[in-house]
N, C-alpha and C. Protein backbone atom coordinates (compact mmCIF):
# COMPACT_ATOMS: atom_id res chain seq x y z
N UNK A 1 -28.19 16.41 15.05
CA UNK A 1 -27.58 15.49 14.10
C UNK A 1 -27.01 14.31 14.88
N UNK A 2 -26.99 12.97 14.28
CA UNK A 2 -26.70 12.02 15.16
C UNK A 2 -25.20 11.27 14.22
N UNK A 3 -24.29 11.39 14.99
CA UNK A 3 -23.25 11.15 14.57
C UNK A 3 -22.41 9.63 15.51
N UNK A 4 -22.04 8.94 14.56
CA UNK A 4 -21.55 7.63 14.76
C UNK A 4 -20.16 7.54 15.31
N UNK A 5 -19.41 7.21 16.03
CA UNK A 5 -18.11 7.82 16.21
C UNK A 5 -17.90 6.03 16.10
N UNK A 6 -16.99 5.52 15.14
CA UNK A 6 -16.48 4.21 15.68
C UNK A 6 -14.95 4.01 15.27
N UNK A 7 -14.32 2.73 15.46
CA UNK A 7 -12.89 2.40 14.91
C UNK A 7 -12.78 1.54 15.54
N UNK A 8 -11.39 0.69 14.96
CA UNK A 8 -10.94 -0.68 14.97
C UNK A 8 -11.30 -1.87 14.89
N UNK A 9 -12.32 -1.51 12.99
CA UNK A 9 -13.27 -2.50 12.82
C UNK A 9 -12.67 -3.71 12.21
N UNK A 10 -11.33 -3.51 11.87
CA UNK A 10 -10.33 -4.34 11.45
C UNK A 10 -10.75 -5.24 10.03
N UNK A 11 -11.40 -4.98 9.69
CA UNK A 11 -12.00 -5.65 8.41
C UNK A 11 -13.28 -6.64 8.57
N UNK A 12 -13.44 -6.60 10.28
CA UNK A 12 -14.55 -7.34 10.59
C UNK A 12 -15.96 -6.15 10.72
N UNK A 13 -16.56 -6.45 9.56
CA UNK A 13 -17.68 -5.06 9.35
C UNK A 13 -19.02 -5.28 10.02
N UNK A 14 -19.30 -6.95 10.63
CA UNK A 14 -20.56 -7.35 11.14
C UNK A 14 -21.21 -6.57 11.98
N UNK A 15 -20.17 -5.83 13.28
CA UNK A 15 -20.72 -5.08 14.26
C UNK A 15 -21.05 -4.03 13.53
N UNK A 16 -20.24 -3.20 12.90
CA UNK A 16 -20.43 -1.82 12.04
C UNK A 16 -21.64 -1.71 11.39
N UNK A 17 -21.96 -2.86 10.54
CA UNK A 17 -23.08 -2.83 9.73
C UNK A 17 -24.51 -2.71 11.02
N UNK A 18 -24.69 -3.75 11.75
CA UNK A 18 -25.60 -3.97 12.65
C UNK A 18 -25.62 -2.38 13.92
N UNK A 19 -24.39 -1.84 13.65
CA UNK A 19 -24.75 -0.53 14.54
C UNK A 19 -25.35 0.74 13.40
N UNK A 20 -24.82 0.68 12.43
CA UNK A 20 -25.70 1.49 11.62
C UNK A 20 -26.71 1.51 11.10
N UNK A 21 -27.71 0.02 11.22
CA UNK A 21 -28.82 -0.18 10.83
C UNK A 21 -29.59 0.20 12.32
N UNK A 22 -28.89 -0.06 13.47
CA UNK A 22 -29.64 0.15 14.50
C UNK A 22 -29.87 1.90 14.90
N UNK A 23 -29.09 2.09 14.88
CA UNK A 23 -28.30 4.10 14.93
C UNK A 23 -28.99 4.73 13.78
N UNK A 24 -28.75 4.14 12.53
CA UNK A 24 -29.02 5.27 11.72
C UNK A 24 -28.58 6.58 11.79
N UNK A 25 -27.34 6.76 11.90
CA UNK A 25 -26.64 7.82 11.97
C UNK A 25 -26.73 8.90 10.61
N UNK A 26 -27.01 9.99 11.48
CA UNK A 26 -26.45 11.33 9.95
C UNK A 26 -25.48 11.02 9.38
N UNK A 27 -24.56 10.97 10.65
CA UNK A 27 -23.05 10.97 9.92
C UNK A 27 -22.02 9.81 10.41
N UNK A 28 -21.34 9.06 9.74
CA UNK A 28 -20.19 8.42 10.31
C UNK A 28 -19.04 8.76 10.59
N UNK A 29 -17.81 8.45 11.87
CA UNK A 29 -16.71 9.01 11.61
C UNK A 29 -16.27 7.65 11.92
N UNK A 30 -15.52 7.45 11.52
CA UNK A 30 -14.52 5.68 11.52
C UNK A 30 -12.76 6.71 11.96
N UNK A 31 -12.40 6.17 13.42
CA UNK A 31 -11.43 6.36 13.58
C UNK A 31 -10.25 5.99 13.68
N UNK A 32 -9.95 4.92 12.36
CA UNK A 32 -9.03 4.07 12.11
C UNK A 32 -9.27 2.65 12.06
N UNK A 33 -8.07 2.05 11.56
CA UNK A 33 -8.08 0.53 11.55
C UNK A 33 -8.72 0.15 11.22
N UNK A 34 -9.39 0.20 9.48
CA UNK A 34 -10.51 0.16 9.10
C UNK A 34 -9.91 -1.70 7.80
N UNK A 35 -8.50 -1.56 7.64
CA UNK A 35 -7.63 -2.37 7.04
C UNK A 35 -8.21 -3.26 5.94
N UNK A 36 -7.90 -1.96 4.67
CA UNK A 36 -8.23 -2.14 3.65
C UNK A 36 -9.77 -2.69 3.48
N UNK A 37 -10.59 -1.95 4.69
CA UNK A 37 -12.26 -1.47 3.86
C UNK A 37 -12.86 -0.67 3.99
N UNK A 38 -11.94 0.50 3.73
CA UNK A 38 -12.79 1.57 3.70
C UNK A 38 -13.62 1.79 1.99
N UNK A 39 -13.67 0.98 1.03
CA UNK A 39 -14.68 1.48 0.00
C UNK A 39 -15.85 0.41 0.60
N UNK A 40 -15.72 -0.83 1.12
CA UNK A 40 -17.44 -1.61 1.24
C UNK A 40 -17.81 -0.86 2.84
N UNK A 41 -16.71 0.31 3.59
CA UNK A 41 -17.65 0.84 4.57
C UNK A 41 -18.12 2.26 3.76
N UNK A 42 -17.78 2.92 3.35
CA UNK A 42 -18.10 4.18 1.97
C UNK A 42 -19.40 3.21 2.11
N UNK A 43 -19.41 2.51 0.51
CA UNK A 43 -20.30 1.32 0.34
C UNK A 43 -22.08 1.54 1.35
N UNK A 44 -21.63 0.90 2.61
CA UNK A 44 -22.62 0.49 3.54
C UNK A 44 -22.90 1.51 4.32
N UNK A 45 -22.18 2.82 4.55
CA UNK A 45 -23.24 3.36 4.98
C UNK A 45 -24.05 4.47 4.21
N UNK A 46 -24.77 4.49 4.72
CA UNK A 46 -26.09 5.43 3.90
C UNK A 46 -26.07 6.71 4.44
N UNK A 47 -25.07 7.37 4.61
CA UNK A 47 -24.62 8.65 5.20
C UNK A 47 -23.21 9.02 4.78
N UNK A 48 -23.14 10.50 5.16
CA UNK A 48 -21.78 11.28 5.24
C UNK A 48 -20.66 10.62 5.98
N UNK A 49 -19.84 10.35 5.57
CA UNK A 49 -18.54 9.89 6.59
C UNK A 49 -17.03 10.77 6.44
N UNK A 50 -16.36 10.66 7.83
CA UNK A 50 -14.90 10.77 7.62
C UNK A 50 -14.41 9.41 8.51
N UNK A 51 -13.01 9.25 7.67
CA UNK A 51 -12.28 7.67 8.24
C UNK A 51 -10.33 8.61 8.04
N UNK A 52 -10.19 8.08 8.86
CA UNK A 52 -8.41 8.61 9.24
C UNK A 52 -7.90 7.11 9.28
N UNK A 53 -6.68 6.96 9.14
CA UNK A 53 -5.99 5.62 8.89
C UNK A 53 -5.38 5.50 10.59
N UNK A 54 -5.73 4.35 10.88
CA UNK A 54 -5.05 3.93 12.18
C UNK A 54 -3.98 3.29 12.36
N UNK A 55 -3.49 2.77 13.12
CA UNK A 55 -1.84 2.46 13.13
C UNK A 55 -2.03 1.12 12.72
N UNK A 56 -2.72 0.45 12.25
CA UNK A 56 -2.66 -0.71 11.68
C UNK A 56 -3.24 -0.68 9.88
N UNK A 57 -3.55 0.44 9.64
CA UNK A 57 -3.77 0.95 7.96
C UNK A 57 -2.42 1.02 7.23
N UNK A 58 -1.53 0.18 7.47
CA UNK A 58 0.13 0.28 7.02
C UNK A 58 -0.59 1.21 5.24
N UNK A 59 -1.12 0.44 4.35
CA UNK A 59 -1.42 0.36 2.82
C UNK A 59 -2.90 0.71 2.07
N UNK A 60 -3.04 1.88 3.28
CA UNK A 60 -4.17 2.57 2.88
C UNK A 60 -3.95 4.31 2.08
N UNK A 61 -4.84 4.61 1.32
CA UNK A 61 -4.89 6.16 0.91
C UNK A 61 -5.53 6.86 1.83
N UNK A 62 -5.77 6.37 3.27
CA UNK A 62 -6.38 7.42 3.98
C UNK A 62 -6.02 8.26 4.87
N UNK A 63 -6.04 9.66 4.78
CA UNK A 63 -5.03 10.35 5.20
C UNK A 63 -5.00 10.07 7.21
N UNK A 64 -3.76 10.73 7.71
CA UNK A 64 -3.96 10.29 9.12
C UNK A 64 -4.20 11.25 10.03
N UNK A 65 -4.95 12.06 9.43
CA UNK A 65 -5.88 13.19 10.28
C UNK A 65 -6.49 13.89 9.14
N UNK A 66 -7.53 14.86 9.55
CA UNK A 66 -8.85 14.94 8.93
C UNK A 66 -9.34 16.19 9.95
N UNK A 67 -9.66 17.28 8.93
CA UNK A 67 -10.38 18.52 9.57
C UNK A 67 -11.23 18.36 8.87
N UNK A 68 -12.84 18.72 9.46
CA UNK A 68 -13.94 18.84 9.15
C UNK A 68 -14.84 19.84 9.60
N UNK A 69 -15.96 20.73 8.74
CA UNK A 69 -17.07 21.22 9.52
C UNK A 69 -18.06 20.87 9.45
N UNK A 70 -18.93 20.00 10.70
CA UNK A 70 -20.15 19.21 10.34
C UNK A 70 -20.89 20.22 11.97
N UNK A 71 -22.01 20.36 11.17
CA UNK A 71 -23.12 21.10 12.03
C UNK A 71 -22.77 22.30 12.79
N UNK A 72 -21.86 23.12 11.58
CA UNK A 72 -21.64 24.63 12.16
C UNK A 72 -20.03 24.46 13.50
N UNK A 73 -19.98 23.32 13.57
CA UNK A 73 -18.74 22.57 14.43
C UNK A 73 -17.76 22.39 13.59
N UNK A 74 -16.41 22.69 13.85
CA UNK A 74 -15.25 22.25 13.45
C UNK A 74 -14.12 21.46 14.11
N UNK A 75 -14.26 20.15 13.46
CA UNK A 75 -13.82 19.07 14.11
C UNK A 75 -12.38 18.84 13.23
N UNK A 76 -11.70 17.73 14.20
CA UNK A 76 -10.11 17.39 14.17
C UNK A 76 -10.11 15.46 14.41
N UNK A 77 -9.94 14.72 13.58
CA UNK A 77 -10.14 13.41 14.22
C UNK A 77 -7.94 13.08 13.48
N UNK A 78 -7.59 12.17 13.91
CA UNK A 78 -6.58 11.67 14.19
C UNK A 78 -6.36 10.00 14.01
């Protein structure tokens, strides 16, 4: 499974978009500082994601850690 690990896209989504068209990732994990876009990154990618709020997400609903089981693995992002 090919999994995307990124963060501190700050609302600038150009790189994000252009690494997921290049990657094509299974899965995304966005590890913060996503500031107020996490529905047009939901949105854009064409895969599973988790996103945790980073210290600059003051006025986000996203929680600030996140347990997951992806590929029989149980993961912890922060």
């Amino acid at each position: 499974m090919k999994v995307l690990l990124v963060s501190d896209t700050h609302g600038y989504e150009d790189n994000l978009e252009k690494a997921l068209e290049l990657e094509k990732p299974q899965f995304l994990c966005h590890m913060g500082d996503v500031e107020g876009s996490e529905d047009y990154i939901r949105a854009m990618a064409d895969c599973p994601l988790a996103m945790v709020a980073g210290n600059n997400d003051i006025f986000t609903q996203l929680p600030a850690e996140k347990e997951f089981v992806l590929g029989g693995r149980r993961f912890f992002i922060t």
